[in-house]
C-alpha atoms as a PDB file:
ATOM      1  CA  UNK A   1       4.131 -25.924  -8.212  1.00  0.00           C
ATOM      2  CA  UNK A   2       7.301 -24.106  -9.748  1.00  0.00           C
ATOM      3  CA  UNK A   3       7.802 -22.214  -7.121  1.00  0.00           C
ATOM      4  CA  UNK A   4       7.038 -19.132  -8.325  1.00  0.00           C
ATOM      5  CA  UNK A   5       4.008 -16.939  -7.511  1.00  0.00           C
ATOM      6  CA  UNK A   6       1.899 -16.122 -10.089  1.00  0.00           C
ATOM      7  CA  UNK A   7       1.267 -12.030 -10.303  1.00  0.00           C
ATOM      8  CA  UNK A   8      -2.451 -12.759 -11.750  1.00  0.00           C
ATOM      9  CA  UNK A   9      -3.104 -14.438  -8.172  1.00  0.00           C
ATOM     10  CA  UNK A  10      -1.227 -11.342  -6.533  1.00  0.00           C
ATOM     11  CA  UNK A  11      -2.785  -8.709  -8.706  1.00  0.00           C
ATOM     12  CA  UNK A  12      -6.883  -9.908  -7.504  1.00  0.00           C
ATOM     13  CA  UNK A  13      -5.874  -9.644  -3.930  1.00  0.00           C
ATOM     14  CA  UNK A  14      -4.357  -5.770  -4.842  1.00  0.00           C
ATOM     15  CA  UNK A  15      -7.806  -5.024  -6.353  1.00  0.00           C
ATOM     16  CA  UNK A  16      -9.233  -5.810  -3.739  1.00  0.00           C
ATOM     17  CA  UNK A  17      -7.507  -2.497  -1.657  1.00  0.00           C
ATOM     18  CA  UNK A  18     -10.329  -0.435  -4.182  1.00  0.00           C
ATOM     19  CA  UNK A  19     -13.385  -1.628  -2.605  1.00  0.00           C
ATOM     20  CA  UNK A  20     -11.365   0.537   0.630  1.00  0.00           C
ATOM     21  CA  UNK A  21     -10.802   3.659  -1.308  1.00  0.00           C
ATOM     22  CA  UNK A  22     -14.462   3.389  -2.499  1.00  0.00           C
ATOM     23  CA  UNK A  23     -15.497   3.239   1.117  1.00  0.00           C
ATOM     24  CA  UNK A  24     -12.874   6.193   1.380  1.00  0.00           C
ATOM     25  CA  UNK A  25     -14.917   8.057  -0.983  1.00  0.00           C
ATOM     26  CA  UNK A  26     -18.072   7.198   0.662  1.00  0.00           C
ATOM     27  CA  UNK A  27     -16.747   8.416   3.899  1.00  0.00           C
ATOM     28  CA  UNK A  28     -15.717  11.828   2.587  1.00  0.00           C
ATOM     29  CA  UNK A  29     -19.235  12.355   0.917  1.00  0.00           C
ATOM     30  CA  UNK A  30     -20.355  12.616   4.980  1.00  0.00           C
ATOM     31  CA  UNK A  31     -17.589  14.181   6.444  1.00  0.00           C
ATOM     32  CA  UNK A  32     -20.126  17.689   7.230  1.00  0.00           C
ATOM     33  CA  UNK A  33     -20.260  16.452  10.914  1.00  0.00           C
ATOM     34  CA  UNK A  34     -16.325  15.853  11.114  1.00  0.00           C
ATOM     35  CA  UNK A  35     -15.670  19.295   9.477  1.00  0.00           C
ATOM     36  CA  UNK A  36     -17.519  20.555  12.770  1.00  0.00           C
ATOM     37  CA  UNK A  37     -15.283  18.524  14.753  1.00  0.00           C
ATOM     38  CA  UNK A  38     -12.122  20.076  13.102  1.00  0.00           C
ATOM     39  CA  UNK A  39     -13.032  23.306  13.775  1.00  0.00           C
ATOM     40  CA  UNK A  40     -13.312  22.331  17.510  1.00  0.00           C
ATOM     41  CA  UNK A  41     -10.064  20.831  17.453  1.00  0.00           C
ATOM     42  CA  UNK A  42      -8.212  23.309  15.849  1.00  0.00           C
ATOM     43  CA  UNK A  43      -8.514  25.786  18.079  1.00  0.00           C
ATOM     44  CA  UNK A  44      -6.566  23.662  20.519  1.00  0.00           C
ATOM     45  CA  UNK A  45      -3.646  24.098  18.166  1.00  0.00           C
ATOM     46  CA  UNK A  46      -3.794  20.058  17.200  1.00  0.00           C
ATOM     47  CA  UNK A  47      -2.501  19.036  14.397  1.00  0.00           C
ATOM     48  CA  UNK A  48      -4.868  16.913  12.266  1.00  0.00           C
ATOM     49  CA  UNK A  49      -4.260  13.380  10.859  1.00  0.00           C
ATOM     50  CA  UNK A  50      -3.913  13.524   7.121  1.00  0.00           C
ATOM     51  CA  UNK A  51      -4.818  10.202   5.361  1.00  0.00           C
ATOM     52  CA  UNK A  52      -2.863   9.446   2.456  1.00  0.00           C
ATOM     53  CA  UNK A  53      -4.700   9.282  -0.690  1.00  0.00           C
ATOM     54  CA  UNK A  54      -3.230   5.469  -1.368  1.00  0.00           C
ATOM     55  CA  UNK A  55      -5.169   2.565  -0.201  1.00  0.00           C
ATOM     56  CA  UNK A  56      -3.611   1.162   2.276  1.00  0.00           C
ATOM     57  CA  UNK A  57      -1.894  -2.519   0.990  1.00  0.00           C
ATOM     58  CA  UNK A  58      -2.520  -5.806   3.102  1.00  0.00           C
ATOM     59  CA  UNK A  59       1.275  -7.546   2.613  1.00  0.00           C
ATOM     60  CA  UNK A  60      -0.523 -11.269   2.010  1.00  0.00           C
ATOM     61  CA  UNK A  61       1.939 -14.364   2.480  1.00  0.00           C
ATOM     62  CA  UNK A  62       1.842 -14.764  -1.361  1.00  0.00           C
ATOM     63  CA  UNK A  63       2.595 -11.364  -2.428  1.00  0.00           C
ATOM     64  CA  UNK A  64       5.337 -11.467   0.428  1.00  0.00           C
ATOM     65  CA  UNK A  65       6.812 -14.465  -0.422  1.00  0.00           C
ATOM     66  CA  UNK A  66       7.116 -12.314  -4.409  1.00  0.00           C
ATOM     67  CA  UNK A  67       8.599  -9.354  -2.378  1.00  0.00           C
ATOM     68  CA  UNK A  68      11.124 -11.735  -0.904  1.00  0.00           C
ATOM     69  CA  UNK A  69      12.063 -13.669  -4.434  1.00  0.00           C
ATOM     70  CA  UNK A  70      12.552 -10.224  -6.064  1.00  0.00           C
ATOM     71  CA  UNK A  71      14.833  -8.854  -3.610  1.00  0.00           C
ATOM     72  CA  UNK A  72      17.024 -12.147  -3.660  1.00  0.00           C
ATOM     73  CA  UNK A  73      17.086 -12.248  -7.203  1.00  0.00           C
ATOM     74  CA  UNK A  74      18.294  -8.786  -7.080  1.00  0.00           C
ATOM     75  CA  UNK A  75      21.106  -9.360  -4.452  1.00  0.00           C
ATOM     76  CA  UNK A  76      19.876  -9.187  -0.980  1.00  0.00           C
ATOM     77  CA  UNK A  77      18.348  -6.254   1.191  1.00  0.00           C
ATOM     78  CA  UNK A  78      21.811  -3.900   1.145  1.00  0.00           C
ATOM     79  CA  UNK A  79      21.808  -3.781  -2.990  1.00  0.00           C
ATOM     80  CA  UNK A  80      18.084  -4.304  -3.896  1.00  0.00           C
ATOM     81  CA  UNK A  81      16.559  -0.347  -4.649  1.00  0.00           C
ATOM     82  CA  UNK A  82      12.472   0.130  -4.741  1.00  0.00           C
ATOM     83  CA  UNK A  83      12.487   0.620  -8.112  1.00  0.00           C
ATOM     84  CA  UNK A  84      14.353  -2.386  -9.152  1.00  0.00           C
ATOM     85  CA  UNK A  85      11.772  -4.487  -6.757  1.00  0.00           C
ATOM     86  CA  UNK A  86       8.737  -2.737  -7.957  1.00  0.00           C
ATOM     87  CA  UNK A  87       9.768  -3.988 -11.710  1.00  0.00           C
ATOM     88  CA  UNK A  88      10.742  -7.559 -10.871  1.00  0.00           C
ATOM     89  CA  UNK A  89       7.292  -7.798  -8.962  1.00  0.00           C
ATOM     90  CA  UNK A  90       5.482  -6.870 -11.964  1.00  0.00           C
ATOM     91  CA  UNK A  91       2.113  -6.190 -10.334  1.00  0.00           C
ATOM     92  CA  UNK A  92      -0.966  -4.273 -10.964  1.00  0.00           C
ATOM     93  CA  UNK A  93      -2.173  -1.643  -8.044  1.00  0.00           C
ATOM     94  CA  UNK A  94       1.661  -1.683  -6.652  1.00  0.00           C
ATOM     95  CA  UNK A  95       3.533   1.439  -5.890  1.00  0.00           C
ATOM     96  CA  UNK A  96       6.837   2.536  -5.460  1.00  0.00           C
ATOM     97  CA  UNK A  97       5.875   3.903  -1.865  1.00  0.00           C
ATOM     98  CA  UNK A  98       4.170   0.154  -0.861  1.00  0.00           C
ATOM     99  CA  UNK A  99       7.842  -1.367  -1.752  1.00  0.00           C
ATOM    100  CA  UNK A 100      10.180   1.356  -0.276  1.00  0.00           C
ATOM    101  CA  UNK A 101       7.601   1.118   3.194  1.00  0.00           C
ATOM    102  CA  UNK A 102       8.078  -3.037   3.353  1.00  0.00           C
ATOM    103  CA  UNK A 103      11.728  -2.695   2.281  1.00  0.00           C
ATOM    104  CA  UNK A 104      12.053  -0.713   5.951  1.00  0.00           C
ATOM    105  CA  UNK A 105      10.727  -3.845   7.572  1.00  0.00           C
END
C-alpha cells in the first residue's frame, strides 16, 4: 500500500448515503398521519424539527484518514479552508457543508 486512499474506494461507501435519501423519500410519501401530528403540536407553540435535505454522511476510517491527509497537505487545521479540503479530497457525493461540519470536530 502507498499510503494513500483511493477516492474510488471512498466514493462506493458515499453512494451508499442514497439508499437513505431513498428511504427519505419513501418516508415522506406517508407522512399523512405525521401531518396530523403537526397540527397537534403546533398549537403548543413547538417548533418543529426540520431535516436537512442532505443525506446524512457516515465519516468511515478510510474517508477520515483522506480528510486528515488533505488538511495536512494543506497546512494543518488553523490554515486549511472547506473549500480547499473539499478539492484535495476529490470525491463523489461530498459537500462543502460535510467538510466545514468535520472540520468543527
Amino acid at each position: 500500500m502507498d499510503g494513500t486512499s483511493s477516492p474510488e474506494k471512498c466514493s462506493t461507501l458515499l453512494d451508499l448515503n442514497r439508499e437513505e435519501a431513498v428511504e427519505k423519500n419513501n418516508e415522506e410519501e406517508s407522512s399523512s398521519v405525521e401531518d396530523e401530528d403537526q397540527q397537534v403540536t403546533s398549537s403548543n407553540n413547538v417548533r418543529q424539527y426540520v431535516r436537512s435535505n442532505m443525506p446524512r454522511l457516515r465519516w468511515t476510517p478510510d474517508l477520515h484518514l483522506s480528510f486528515v491527509r488533505a488538511v495536512q497537505r494543506l497546512g494543518g487545521p488553523h490554515r486549511a479552508t472547506p473549500k480547499m479540503v473539499l478539492q484535495m479530497m476529490n470525491l463523489k457525493g461530498l459537500s462543502i457543508a460535510h467538510v466545514k461540519s468535520h472540520l468543527q470536530v
